[in-house]
Every structure is written in C-alpha cells, then in structure tokens.
PDB file of N, CA and C in Angstrom:
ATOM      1  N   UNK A   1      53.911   5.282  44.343  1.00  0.00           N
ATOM      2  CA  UNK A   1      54.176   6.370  43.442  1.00  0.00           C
ATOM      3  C   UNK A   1      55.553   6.945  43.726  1.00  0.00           C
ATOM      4  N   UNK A   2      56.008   7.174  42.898  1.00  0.00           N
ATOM      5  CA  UNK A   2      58.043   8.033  43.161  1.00  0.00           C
ATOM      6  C   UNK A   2      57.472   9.376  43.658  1.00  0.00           C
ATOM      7  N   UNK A   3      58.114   9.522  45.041  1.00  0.00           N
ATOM      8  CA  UNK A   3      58.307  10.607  45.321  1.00  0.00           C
ATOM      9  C   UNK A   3      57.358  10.611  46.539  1.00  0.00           C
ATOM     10  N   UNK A   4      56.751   9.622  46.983  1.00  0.00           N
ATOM     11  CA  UNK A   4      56.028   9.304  47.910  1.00  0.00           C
ATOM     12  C   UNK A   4      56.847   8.750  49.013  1.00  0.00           C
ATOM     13  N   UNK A   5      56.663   8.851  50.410  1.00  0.00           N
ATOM     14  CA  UNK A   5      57.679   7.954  51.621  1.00  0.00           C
ATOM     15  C   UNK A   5      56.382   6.615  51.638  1.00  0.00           C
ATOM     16  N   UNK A   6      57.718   5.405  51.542  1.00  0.00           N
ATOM     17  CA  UNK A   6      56.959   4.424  51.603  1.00  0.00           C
ATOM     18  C   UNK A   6      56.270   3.994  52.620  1.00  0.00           C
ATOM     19  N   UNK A   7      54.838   3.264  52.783  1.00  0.00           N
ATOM     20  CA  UNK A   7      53.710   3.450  53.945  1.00  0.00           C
ATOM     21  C   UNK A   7      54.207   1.915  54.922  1.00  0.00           C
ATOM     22  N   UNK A   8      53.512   1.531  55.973  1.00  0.00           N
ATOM     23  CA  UNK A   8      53.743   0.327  56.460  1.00  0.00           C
ATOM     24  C   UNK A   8      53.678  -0.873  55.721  1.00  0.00           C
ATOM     25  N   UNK A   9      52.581  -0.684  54.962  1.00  0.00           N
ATOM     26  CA  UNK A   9      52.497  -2.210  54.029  1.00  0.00           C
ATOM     27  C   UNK A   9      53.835  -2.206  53.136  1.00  0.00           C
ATOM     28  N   UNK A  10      54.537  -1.287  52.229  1.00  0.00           N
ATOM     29  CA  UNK A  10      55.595  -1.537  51.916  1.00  0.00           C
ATOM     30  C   UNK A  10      56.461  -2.080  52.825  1.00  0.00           C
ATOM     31  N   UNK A  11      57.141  -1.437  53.743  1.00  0.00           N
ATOM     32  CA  UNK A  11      57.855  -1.609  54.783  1.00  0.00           C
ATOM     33  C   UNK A  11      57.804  -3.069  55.698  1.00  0.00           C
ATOM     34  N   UNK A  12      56.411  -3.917  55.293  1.00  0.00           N
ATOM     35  CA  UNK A  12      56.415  -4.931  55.929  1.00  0.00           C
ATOM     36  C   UNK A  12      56.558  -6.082  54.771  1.00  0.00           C
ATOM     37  N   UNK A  13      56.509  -5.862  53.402  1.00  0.00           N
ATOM     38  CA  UNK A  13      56.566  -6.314  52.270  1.00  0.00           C
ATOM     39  C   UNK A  13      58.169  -6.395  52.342  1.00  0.00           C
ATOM     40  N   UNK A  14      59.019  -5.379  52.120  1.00  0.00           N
ATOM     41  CA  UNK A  14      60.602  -5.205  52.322  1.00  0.00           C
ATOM     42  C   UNK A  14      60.870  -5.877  53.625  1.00  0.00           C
ATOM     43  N   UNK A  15      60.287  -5.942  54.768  1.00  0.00           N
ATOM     44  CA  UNK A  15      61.014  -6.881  55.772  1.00  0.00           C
ATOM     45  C   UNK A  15      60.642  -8.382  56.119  1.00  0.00           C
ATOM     46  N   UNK A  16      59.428  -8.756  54.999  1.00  0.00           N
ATOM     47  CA  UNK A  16      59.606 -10.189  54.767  1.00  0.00           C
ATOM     48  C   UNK A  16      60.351 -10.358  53.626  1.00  0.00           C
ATOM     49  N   UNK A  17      60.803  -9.863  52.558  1.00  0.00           N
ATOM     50  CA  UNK A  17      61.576 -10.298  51.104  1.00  0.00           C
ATOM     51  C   UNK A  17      63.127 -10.214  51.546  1.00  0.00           C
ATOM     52  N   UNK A  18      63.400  -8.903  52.823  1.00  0.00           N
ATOM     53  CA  UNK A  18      64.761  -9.426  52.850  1.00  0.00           C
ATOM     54  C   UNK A  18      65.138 -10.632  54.411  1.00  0.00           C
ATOM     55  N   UNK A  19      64.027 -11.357  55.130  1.00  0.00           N
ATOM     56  CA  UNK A  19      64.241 -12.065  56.150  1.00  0.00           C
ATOM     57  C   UNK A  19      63.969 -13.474  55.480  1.00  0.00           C
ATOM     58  N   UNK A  20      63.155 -13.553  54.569  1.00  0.00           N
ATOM     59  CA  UNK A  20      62.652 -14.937  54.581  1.00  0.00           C
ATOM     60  C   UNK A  20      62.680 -15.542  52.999  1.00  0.00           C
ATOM     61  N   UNK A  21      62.899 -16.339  53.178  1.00  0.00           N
ATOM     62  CA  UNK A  21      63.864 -17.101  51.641  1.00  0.00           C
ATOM     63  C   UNK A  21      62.440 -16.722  50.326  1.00  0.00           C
ATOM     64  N   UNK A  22      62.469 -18.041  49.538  1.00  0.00           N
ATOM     65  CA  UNK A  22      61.751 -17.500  48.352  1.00  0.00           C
ATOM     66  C   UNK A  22      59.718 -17.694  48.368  1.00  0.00           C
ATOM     67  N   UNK A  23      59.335 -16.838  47.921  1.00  0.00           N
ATOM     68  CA  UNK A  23      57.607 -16.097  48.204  1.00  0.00           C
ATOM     69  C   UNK A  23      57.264 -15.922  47.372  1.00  0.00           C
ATOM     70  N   UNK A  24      55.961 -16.524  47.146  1.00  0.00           N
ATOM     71  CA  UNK A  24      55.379 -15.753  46.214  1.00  0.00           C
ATOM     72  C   UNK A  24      53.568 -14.785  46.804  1.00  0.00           C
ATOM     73  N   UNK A  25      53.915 -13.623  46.495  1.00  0.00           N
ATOM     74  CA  UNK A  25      52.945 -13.353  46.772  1.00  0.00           C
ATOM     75  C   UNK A  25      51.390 -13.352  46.058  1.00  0.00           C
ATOM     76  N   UNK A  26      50.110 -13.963  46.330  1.00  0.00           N
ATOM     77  CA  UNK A  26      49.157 -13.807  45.134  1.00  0.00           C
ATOM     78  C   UNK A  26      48.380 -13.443  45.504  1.00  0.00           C
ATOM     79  N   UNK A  27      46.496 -13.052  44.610  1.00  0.00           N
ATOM     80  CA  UNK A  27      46.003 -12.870  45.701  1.00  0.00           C
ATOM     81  C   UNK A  27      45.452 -12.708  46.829  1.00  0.00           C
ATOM     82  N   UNK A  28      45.140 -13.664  47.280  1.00  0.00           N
ATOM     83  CA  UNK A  28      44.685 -14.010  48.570  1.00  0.00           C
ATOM     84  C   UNK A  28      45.403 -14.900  49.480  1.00  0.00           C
ATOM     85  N   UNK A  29      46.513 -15.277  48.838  1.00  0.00           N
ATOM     86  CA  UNK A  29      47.676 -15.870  50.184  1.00  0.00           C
ATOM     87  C   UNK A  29      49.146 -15.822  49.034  1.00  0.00           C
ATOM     88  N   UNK A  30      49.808 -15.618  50.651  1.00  0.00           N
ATOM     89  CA  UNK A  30      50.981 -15.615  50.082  1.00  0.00           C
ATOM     90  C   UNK A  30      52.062 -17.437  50.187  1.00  0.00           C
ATOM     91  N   UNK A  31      52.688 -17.692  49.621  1.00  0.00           N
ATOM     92  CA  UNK A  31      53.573 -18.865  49.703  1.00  0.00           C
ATOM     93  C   UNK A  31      55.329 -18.496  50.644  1.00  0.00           C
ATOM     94  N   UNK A  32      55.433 -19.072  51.290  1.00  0.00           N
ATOM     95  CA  UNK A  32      57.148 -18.785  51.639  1.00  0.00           C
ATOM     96  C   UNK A  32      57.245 -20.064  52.416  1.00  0.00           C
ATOM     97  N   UNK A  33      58.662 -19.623  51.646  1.00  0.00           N
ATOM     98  CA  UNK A  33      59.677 -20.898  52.650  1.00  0.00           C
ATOM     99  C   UNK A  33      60.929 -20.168  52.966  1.00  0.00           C
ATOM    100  N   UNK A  34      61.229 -20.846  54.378  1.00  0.00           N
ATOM    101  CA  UNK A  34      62.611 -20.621  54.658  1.00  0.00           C
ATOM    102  C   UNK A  34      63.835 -20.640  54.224  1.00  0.00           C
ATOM    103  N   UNK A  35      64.585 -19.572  54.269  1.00  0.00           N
ATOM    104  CA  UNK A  35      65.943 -19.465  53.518  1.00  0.00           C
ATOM    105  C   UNK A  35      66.777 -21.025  53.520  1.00  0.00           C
ATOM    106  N   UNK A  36      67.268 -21.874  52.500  1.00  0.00           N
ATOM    107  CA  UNK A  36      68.005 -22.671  52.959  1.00  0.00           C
ATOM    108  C   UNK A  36      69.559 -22.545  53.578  1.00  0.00           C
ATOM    109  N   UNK A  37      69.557 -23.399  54.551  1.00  0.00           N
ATOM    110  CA  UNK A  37      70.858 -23.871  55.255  1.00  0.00           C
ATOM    111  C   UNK A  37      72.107 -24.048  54.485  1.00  0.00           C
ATOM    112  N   UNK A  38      71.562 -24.559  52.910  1.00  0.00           N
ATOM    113  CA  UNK A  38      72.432 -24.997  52.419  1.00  0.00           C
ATOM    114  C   UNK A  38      72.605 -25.436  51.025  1.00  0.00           C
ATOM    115  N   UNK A  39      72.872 -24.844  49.912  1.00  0.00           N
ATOM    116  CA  UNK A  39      72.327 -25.004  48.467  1.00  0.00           C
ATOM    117  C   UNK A  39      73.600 -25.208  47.773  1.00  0.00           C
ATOM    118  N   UNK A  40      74.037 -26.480  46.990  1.00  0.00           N
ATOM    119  CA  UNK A  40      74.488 -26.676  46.228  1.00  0.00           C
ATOM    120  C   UNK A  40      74.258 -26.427  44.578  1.00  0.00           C
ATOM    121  N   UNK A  41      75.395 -26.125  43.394  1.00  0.00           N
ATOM    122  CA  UNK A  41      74.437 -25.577  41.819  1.00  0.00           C
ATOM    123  C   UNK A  41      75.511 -26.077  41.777  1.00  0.00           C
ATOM    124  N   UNK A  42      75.650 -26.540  40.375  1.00  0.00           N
ATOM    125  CA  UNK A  42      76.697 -26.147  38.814  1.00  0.00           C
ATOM    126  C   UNK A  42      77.292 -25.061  38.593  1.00  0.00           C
ATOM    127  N   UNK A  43      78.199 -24.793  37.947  1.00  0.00           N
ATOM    128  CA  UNK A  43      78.772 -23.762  37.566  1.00  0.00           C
ATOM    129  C   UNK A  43      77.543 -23.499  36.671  1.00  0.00           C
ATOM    130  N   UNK A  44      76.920 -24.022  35.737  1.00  0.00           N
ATOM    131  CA  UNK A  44      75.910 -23.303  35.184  1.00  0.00           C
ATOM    132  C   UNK A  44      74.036 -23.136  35.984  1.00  0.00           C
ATOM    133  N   UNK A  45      74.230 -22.997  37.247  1.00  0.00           N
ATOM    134  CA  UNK A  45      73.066 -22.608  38.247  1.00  0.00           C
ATOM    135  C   UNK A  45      72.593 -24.108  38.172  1.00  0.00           C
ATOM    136  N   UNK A  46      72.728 -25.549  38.329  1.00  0.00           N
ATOM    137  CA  UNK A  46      71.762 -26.015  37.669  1.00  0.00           C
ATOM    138  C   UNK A  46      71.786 -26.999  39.624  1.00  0.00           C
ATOM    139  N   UNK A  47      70.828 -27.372  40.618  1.00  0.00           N
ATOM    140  CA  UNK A  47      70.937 -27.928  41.629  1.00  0.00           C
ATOM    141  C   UNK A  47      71.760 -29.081  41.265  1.00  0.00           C
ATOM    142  N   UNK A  48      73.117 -29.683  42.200  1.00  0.00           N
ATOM    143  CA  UNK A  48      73.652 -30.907  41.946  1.00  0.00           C
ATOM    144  C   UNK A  48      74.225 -31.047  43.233  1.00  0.00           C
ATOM    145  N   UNK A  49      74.253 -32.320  43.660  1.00  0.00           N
ATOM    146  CA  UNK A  49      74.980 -32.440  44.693  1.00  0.00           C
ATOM    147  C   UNK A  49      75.378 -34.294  44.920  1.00  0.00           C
ATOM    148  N   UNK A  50      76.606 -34.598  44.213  1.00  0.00           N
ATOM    149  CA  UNK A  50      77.145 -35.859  44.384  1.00  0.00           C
ATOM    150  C   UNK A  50      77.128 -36.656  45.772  1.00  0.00           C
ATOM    151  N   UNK A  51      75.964 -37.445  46.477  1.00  0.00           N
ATOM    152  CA  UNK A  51      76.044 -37.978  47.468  1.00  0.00           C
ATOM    153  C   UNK A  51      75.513 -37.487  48.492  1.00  0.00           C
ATOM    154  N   UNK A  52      74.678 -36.350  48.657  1.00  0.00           N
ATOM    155  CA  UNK A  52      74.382 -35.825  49.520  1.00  0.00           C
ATOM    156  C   UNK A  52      73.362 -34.497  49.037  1.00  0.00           C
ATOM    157  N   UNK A  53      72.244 -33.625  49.400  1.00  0.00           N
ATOM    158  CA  UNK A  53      71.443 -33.221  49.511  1.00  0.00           C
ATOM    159  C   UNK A  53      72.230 -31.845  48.599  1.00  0.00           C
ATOM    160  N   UNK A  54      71.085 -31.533  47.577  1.00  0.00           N
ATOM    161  CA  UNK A  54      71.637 -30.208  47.220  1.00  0.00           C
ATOM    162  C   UNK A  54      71.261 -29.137  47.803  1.00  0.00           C
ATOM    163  N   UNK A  55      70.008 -29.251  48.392  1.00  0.00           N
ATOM    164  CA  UNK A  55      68.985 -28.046  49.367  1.00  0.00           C
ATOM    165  C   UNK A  55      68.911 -28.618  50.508  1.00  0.00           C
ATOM    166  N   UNK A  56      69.546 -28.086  51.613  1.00  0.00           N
ATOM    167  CA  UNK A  56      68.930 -28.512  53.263  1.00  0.00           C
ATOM    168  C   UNK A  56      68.247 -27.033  53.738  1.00  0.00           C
ATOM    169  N   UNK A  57      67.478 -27.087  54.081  1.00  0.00           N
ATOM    170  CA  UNK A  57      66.357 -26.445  55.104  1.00  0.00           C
ATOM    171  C   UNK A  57      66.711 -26.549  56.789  1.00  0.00           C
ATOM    172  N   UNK A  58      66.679 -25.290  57.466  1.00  0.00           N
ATOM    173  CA  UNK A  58      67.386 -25.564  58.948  1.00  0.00           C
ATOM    174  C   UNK A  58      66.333 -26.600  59.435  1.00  0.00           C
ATOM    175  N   UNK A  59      64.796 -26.820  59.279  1.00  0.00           N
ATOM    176  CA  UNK A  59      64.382 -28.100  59.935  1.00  0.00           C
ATOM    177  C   UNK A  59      64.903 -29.543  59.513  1.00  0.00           C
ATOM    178  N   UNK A  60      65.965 -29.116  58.909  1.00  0.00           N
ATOM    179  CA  UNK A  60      66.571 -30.739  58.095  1.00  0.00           C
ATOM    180  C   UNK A  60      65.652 -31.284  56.951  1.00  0.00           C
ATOM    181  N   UNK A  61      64.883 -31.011  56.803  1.00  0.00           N
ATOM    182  CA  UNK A  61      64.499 -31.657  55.460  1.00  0.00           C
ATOM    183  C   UNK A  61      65.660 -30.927  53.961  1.00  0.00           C
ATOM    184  N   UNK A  62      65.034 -32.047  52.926  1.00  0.00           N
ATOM    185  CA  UNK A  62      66.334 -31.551  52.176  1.00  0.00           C
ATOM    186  C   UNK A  62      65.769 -32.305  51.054  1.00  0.00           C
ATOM    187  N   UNK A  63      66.513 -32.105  49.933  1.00  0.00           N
ATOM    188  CA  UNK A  63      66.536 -32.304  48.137  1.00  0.00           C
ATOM    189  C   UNK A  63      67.396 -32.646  47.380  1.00  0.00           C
ATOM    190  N   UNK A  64      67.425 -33.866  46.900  1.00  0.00           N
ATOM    191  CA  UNK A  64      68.206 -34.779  46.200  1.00  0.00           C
ATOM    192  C   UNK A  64      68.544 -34.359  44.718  1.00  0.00           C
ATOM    193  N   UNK A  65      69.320 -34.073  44.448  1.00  0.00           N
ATOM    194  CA  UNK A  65      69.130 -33.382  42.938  1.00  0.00           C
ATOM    195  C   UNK A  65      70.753 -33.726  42.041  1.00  0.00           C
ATOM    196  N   UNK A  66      71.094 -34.548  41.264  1.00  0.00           N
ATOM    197  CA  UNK A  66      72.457 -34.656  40.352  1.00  0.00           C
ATOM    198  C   UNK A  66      72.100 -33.986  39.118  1.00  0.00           C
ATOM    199  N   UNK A  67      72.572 -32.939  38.351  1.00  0.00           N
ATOM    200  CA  UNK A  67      72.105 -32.537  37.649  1.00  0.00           C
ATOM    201  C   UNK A  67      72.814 -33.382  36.164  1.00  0.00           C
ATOM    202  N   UNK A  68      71.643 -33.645  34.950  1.00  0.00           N
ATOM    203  CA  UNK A  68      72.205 -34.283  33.856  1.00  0.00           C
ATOM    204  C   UNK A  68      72.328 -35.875  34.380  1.00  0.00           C
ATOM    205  N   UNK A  69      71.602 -36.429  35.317  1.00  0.00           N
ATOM    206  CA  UNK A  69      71.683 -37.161  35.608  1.00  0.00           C
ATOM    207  C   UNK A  69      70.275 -38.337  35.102  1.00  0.00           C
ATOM    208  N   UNK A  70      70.255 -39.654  34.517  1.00  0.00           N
ATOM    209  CA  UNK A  70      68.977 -39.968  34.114  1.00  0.00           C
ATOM    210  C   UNK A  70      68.474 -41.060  34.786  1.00  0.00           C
ATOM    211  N   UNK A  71      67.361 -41.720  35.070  1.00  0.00           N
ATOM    212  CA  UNK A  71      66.974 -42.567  35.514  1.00  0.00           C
ATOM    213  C   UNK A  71      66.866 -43.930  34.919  1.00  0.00           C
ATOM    214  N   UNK A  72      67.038 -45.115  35.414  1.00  0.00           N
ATOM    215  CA  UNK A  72      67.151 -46.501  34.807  1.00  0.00           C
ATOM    216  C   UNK A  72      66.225 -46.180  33.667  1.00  0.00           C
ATOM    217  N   UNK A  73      66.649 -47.009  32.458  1.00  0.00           N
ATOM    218  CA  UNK A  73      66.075 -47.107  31.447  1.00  0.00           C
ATOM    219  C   UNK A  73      65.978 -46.319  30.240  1.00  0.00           C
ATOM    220  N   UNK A  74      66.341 -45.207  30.774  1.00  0.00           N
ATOM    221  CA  UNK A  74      66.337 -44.192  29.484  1.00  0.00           C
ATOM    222  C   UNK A  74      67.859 -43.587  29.304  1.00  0.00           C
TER     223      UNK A  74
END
C-alpha cells in the first residue's frame, strides 16, 4: 500500500531482482537464472553473435544464436 514502509518480504523480493539475472516469480515456485557473463544483440535487440556464443553464463554454458539467419533448406 503507498505510504506504508516496505516489510521484509518486499525487501527480500528487491534484493533478489536487483542480484540475480532474469525470474519469474509464480505461484508456488519461483524460476531464476544467473545474470549472464556475456550477451551479444543487434542494433535492433535481436540475440546475434557471428562465430561465437551470444549468451555465456559464468558456469560457461552458453547460446548460439545469428539472428535472420535460416536453416538448410528453407
């Protein structure tokens, strides 16, 4: 409510949204992953990365992504 000081559950809500990358909360569990290491886009937001990973994750895993790019055959 405005005008209320915010309680612990806020306060622990605000210090996972600004420590830990993207969440979703629902309800009975929440989803998160770690901020990436390393994110490549387009000038128009779109993931691309010529030769190399557009998303790395500090455990090294990572995401292949050329954007506008199509697969054999089509």
């Amino acid at each position: 409510m405005l005008g209320t000081a915010p309680g612990p559950t806020w306060e622990g809500c605000r210090d996972v949204a600004l420590a830990a990358g993207p969440w979703w909360p629902l309800s009975t569990v929440a989803v998160m992953m770690h901020r990436p290491s390393a994110l490549w886009v387009t000038d128009d937001g779109r993931l691309h990365a010529d030769g190399e990973p557009a998303v790395v994750w500090p455990d090294g895993s990572h995401l292949l992504s050329v954007a506008r790019c199509r697969g054999p055959g089509k």
